[in-house]
N, C-alpha and C. Protein backbone atom coordinates (compact mmCIF):
# COMPACT_ATOMS: atom_id res chain seq x y z
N UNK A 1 65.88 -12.27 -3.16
CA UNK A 1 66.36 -11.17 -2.33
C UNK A 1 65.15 -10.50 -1.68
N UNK A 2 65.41 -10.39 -0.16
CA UNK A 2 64.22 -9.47 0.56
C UNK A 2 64.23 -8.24 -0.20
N UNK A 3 62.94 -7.14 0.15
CA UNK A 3 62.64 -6.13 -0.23
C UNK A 3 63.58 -5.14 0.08
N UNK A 4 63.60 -5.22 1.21
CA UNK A 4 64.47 -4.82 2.39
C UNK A 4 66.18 -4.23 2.23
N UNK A 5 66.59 -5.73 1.32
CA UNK A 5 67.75 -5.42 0.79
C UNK A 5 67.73 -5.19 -0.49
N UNK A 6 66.80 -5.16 -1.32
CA UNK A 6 66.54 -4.78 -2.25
C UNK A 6 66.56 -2.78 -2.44
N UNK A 7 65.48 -2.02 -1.10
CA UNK A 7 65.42 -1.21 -0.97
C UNK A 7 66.99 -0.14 -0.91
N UNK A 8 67.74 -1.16 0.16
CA UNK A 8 68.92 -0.67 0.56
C UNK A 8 70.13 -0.47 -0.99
N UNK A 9 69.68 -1.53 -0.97
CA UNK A 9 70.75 -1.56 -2.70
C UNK A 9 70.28 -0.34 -3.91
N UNK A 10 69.89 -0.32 -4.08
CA UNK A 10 68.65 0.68 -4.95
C UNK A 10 68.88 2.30 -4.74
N UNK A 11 68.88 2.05 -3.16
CA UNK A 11 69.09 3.81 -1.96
C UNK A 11 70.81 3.99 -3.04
N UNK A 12 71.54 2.54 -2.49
CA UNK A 12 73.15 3.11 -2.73
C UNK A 12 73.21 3.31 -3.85
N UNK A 13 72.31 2.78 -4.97
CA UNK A 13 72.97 2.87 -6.44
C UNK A 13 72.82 4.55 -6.77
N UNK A 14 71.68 5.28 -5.79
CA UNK A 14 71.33 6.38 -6.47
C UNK A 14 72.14 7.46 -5.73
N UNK A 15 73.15 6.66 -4.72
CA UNK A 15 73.48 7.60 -3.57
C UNK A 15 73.06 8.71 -2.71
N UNK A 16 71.87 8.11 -2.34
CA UNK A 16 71.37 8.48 -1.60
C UNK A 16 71.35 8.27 0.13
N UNK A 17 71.03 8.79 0.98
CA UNK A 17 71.14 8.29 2.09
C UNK A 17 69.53 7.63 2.70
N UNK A 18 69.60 6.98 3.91
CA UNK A 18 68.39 6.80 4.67
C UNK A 18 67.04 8.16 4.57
N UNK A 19 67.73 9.21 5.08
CA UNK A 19 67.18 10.65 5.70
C UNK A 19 66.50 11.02 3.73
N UNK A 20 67.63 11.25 3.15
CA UNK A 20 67.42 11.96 1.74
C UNK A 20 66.09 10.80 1.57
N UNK A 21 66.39 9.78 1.28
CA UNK A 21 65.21 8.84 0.36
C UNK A 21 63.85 9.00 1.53
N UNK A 22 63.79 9.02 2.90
CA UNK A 22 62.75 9.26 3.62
C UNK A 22 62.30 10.67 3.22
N UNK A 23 62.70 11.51 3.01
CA UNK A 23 62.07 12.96 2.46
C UNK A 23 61.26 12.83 1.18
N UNK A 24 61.50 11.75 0.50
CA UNK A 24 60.74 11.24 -0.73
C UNK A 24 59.61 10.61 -0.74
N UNK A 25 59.32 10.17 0.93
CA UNK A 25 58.52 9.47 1.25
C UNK A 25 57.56 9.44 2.36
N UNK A 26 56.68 8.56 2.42
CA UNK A 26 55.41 9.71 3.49
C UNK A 26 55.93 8.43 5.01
N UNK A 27 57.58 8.15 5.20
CA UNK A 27 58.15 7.37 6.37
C UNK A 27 59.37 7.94 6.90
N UNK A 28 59.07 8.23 7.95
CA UNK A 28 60.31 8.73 8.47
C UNK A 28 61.60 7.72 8.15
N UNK A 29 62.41 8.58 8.16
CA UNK A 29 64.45 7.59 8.47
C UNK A 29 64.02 6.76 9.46
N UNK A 30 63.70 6.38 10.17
CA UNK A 30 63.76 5.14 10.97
C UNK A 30 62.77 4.06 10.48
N UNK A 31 61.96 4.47 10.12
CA UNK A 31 61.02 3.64 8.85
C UNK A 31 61.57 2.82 7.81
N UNK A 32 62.33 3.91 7.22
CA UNK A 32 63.03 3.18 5.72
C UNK A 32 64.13 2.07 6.70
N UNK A 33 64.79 2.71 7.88
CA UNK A 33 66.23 2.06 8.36
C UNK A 33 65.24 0.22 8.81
N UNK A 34 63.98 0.50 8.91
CA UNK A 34 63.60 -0.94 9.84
C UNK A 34 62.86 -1.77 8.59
N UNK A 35 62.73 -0.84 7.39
CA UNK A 35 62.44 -1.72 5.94
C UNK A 35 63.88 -2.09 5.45
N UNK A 36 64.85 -1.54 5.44
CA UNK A 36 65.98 -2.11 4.85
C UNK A 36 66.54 -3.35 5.28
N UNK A 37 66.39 -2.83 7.08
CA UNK A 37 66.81 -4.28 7.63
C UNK A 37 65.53 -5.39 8.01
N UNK A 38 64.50 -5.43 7.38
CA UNK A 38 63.09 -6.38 7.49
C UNK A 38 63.28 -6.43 9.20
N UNK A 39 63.25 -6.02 9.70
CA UNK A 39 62.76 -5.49 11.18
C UNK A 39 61.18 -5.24 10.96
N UNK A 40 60.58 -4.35 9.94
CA UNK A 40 59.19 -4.17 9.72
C UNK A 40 58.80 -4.33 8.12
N UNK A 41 57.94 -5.28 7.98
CA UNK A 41 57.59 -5.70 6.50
C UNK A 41 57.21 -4.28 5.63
N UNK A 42 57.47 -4.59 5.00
CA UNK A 42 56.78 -2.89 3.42
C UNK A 42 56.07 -4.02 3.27
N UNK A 43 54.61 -3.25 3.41
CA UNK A 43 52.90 -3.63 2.75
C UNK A 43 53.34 -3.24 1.33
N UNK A 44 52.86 -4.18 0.17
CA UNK A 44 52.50 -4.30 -0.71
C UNK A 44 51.87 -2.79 -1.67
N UNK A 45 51.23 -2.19 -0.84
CA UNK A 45 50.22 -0.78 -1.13
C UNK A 45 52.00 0.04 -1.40
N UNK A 46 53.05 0.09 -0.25
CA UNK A 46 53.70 1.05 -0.15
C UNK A 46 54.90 0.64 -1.34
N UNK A 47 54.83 0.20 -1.95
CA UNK A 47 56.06 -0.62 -3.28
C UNK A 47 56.03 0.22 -3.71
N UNK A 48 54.64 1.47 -4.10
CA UNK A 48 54.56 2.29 -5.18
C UNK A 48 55.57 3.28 -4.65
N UNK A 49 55.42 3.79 -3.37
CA UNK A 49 56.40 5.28 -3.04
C UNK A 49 57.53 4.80 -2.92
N UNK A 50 58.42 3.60 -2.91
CA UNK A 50 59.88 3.34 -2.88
C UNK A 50 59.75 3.37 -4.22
N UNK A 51 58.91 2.68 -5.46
CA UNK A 51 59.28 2.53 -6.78
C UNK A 51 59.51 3.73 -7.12
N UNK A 52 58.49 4.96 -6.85
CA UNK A 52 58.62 6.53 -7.19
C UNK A 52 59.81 7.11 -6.77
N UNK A 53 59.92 7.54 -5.48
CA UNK A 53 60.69 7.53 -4.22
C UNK A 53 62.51 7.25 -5.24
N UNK A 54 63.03 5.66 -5.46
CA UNK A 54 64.05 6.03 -5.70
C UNK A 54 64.38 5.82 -7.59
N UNK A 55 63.14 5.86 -8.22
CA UNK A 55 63.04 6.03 -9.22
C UNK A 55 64.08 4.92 -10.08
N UNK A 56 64.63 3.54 -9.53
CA UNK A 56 65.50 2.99 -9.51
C UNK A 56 64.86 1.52 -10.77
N UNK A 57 65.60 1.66 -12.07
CA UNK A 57 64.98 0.75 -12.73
C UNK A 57 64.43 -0.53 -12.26
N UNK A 58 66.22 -1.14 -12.05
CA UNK A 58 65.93 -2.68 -11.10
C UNK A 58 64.82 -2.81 -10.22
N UNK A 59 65.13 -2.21 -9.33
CA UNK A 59 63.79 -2.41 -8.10
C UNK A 59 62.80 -2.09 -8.78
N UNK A 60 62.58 -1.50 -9.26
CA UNK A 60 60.98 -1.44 -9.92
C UNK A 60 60.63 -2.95 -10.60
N UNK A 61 61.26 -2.95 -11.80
CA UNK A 61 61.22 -5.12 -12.48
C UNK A 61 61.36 -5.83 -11.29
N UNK A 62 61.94 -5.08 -10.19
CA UNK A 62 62.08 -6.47 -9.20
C UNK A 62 60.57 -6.91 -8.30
N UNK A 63 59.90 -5.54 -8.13
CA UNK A 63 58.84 -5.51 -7.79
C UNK A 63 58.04 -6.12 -8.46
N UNK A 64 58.11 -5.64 -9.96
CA UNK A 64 56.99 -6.58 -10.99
C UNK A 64 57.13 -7.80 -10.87
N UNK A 65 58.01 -8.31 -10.66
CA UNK A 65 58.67 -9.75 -10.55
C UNK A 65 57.74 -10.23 -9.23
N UNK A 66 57.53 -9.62 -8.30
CA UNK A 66 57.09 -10.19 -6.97
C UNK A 66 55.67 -10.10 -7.16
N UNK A 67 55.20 -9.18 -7.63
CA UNK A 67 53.58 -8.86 -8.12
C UNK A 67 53.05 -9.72 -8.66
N UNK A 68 54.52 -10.29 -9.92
CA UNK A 68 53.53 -11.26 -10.37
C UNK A 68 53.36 -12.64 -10.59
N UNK A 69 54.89 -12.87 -9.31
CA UNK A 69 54.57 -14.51 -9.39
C UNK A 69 55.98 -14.85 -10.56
N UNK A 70 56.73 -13.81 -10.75
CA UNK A 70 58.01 -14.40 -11.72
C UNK A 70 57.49 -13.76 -13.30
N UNK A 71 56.45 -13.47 -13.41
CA UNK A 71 56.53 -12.87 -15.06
C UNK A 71 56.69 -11.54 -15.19
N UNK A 72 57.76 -10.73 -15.85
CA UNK A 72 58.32 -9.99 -16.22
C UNK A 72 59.44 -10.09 -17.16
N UNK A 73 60.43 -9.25 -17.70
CA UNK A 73 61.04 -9.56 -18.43
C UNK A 73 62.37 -8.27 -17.51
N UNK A 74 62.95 -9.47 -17.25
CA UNK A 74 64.16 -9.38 -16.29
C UNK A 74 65.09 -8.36 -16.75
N UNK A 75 65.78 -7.73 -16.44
CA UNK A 75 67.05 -6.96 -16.34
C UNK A 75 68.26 -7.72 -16.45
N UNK A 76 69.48 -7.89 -17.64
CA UNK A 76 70.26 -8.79 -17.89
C UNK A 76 71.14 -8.17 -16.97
N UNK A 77 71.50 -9.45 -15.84
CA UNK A 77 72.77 -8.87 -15.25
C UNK A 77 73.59 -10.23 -14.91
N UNK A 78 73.75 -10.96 -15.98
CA UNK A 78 74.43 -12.56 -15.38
C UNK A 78 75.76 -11.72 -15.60
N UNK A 79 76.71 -12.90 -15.38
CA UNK A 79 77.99 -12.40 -15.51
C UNK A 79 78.81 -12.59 -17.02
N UNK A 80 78.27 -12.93 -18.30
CA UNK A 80 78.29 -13.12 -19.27
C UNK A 80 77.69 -11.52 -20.13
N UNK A 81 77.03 -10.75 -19.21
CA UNK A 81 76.55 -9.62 -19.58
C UNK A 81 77.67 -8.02 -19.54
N UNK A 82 78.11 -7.17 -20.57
CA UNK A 82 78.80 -6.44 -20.27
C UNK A 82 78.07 -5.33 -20.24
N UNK A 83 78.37 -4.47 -19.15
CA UNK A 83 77.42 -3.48 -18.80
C UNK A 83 77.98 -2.18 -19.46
N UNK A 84 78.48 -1.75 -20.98
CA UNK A 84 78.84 -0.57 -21.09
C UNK A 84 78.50 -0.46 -22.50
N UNK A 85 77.95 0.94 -23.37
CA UNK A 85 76.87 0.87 -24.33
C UNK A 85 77.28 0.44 -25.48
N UNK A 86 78.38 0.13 -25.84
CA UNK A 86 78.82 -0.47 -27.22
C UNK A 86 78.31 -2.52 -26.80
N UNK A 87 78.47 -2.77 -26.17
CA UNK A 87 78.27 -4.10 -25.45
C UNK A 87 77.13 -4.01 -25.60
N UNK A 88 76.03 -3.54 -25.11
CA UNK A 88 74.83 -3.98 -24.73
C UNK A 88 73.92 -3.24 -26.30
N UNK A 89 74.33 -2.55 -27.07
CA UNK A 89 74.12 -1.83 -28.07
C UNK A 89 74.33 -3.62 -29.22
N UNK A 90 75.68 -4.08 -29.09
CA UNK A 90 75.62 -5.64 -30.04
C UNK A 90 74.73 -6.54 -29.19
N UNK A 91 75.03 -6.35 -28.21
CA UNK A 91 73.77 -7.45 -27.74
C UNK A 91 72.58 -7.08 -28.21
N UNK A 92 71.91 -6.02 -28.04
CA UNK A 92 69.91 -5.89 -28.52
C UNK A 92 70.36 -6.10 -30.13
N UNK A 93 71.04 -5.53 -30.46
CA UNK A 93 71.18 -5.56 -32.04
C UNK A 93 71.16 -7.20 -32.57
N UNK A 94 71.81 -8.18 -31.76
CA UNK A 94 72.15 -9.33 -32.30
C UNK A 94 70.66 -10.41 -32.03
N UNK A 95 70.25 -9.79 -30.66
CA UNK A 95 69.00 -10.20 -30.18
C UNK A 95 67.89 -10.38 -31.42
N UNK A 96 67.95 -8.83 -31.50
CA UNK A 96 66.61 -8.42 -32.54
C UNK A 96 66.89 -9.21 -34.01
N UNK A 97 68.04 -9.29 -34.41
CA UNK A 97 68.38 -9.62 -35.60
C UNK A 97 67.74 -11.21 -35.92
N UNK A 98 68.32 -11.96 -34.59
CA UNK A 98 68.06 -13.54 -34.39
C UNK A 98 66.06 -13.36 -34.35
N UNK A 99 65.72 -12.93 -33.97
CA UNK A 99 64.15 -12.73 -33.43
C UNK A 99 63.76 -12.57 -35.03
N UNK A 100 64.19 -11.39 -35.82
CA UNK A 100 63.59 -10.83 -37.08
C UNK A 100 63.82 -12.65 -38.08
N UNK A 101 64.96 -13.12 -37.80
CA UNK A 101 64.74 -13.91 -38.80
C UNK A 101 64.23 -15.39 -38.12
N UNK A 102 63.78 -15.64 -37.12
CA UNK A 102 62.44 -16.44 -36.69
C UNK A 102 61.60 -16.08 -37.08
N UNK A 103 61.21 -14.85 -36.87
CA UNK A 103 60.10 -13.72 -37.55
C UNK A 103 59.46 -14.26 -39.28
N UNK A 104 60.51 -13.97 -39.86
CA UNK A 104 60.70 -14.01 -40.95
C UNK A 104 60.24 -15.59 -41.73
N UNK A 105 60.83 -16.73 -40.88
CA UNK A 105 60.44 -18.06 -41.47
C UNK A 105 58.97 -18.72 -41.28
N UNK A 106 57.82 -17.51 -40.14
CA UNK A 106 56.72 -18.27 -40.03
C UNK A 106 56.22 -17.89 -40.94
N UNK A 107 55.38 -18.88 -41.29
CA UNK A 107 54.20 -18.36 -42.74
C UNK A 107 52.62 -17.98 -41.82
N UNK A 108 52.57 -16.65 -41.97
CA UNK A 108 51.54 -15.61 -41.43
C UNK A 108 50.63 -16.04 -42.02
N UNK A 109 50.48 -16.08 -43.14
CA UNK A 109 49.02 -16.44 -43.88
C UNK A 109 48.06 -17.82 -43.07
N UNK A 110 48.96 -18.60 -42.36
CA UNK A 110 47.89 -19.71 -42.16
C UNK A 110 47.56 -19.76 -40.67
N UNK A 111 46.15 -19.88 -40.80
CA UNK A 111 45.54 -20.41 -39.49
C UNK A 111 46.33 -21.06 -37.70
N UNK A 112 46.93 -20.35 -36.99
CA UNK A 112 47.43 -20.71 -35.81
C UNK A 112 47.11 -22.85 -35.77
N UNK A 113 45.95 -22.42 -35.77
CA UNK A 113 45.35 -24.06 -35.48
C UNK A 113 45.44 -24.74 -36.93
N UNK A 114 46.28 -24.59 -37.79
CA UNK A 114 46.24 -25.19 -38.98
C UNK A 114 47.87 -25.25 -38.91
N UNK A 115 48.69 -25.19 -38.12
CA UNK A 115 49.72 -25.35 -38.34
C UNK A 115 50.57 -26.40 -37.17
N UNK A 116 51.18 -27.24 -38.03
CA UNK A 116 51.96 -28.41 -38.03
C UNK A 116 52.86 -27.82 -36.32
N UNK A 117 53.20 -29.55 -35.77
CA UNK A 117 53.76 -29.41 -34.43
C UNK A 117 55.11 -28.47 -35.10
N UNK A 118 55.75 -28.59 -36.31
CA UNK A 118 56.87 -28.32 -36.23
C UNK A 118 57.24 -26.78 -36.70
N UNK A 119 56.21 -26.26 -37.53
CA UNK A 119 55.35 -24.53 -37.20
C UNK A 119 55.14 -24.29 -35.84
N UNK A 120 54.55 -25.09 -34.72
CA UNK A 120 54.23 -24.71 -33.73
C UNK A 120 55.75 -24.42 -33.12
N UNK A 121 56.60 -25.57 -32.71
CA UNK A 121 57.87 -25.23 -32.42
C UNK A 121 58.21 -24.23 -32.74
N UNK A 122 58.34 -24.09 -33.72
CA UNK A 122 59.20 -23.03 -34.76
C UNK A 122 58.68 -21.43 -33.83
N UNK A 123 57.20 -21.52 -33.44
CA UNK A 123 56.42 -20.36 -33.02
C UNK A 123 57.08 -19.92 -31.43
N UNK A 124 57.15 -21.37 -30.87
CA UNK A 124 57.71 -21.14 -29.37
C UNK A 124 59.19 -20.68 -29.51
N UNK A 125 59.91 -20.74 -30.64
CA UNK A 125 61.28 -21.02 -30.03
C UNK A 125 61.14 -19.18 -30.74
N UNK A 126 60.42 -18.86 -31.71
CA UNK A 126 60.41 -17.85 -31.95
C UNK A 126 59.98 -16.52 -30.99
N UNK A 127 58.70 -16.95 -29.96
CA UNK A 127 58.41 -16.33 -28.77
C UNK A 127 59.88 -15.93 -27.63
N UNK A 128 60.55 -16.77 -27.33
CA UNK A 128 62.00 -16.93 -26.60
C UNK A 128 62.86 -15.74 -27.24
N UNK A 129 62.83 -15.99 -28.97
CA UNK A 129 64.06 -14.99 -29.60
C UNK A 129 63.71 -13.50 -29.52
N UNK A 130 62.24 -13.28 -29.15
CA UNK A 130 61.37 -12.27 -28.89
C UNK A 130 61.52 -11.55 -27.89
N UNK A 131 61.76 -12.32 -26.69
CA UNK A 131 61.76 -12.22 -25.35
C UNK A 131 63.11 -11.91 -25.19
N UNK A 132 63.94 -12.41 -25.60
CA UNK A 132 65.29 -12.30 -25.05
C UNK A 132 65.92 -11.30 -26.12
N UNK A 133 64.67 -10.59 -27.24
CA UNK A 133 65.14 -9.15 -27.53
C UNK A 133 65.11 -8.01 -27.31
N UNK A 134 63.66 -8.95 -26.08
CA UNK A 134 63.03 -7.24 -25.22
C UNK A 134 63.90 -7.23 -24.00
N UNK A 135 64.23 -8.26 -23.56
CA UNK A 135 65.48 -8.34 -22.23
C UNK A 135 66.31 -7.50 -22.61
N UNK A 136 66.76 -7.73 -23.73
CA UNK A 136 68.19 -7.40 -24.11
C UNK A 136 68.22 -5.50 -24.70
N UNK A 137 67.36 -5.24 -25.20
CA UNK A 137 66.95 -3.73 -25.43
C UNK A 137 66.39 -3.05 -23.78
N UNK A 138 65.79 -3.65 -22.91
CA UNK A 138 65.17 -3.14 -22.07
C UNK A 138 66.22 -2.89 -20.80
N UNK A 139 67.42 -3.87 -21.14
CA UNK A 139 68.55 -3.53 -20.32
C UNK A 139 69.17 -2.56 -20.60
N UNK A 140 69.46 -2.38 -22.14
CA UNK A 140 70.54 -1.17 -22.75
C UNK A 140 69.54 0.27 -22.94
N UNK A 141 68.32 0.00 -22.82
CA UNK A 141 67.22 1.09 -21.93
C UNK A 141 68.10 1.70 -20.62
N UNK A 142 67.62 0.31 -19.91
CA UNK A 142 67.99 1.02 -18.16
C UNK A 142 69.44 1.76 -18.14
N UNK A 143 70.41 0.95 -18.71
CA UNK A 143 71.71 1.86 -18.45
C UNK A 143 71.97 2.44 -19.35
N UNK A 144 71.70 3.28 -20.39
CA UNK A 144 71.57 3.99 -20.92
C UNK A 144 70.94 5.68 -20.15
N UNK A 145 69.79 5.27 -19.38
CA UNK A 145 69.30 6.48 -18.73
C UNK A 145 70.10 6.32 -17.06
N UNK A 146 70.77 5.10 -17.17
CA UNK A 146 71.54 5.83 -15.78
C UNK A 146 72.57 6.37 -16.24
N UNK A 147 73.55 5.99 -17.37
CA UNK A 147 74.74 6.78 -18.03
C UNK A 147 74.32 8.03 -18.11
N UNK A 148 73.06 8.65 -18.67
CA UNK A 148 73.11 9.90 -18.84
C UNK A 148 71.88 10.57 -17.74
N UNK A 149 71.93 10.22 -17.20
CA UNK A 149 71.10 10.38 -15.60
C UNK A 149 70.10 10.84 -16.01
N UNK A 150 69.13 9.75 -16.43
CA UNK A 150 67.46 10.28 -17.06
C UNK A 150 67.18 9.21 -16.19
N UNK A 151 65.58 9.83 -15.86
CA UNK A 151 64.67 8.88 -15.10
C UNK A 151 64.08 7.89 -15.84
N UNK A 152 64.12 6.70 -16.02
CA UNK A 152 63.51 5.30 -16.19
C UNK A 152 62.24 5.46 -16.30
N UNK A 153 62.03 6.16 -14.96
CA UNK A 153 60.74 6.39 -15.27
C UNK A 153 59.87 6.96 -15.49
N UNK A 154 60.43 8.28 -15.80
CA UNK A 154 59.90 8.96 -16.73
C UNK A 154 59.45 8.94 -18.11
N UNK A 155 60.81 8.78 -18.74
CA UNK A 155 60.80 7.92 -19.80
C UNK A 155 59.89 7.30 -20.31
N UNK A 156 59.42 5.84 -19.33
CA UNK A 156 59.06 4.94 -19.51
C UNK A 156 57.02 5.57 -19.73
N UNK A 157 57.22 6.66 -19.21
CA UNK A 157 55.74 7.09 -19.11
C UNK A 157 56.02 8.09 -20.25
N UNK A 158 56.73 8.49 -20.35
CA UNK A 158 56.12 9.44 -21.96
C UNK A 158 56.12 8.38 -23.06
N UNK A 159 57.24 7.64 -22.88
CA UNK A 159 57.17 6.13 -24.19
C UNK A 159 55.21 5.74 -24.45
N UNK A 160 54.65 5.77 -23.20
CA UNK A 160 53.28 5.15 -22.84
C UNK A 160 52.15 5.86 -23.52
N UNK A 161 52.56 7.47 -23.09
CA UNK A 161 52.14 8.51 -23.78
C UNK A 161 52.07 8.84 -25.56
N UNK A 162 53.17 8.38 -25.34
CA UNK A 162 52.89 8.30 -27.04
C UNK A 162 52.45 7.27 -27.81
N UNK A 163 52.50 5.69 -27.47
CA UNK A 163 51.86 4.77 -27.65
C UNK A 163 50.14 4.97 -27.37
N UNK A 164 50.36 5.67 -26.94
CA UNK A 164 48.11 5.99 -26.21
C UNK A 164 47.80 7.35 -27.77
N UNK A 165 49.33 7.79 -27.49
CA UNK A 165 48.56 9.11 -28.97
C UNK A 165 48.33 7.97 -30.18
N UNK A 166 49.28 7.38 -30.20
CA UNK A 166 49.53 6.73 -31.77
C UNK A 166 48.61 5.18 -31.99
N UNK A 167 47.72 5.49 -30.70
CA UNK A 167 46.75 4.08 -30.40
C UNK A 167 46.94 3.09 -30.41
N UNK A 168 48.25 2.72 -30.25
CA UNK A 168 48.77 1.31 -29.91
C UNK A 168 48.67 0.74 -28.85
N UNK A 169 48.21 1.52 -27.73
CA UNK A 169 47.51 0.88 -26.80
C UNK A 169 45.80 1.50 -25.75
N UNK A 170 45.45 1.32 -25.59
CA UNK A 170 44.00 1.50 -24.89
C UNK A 170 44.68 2.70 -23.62
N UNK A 171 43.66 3.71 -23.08
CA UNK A 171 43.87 4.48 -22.27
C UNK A 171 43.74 3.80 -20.97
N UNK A 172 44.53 3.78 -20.32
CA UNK A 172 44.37 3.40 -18.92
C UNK A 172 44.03 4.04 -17.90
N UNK A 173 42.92 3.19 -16.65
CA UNK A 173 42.99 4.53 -15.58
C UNK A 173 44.15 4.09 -14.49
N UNK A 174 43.93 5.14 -14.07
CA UNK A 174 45.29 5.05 -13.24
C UNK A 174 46.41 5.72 -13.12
């Protein structure tokens, strides 16, 4: 999907209009109207003030997604996915559960490079049950703060904040 219509989709989810989301942004309404319809490309630099701008989970992963060439960890929206919080509440739950007991069968004690192709398997298929527990929590994240109309990304920066107090991760600039 272009940016473009990406942008436009994103505007409607928050109901917003052209004019409202250009007041968010350093482009006039006819700006945003000639990014929605790719009439004029969005530079790369400007991703950040639509990501800010409509504060919109999706488009933001969708961006990461373009940044980086496909690695991110997607937003579940196949059609096998039910979007309402008891649903997506058994889904991370069933996710994490399957992940904990992959988790659970590697033997930690030994050497990465000391372990058998079928440890190694065991490691990849365990990486996947991992992945598809952070999909699956990171979705019932996003609609969770649109159900109760919290910013994503806000959120997502005090979560960061407290990971930097509790030193789980390195200070970043930026």
């Amino acid at each position: 999907m272009a940016i473009g219509t990406d942008i436009a989709a994103a505007r409607q989810r928050k109901g917003l209009t052209q004019h409202e989301l250009a007041e968010k942004l350093p482009f006039c309404r006819s700006s945003v109207a000639l990014h929605e319809t790719g009439r004029r490309e969005v530079n790369k630099e400007d991703w950040k003030y639509y990501c800010q701008a409509l504060d919109d989970a999706v488009f933001t992963l969708e961006r990461q997604r373009d940044a980086t060439g496909g690695v991110y960890i997607p937003y579940l929206d196949g059609p096998i996915v039910e979007h309402n919080p008891a649903a997506l509440t058994f889904l991370a739950r069933r996710e994490l559960k399957q992940a904990k007991e992959h988790l659970n069968e590697i033997d930690v004690s030994k050497p990465v490079d000391m372990m058998s192709g079928a440890e190694t398997s065991h490691v990849e298929r365990t990486i996947n049950e991992l992945l598809d527990a952070a999909a699956a929590a990171q979705t019932l994240v996003i609609d969770l703060c649109s159900r109760l109309d919290m910013s994503f990304s806000k959120e997502v920066k005090q979560w960061q904040g407290s990971l930097m107090a509790r030193q789980m991760i390195a200070r970043r600039n930026g």
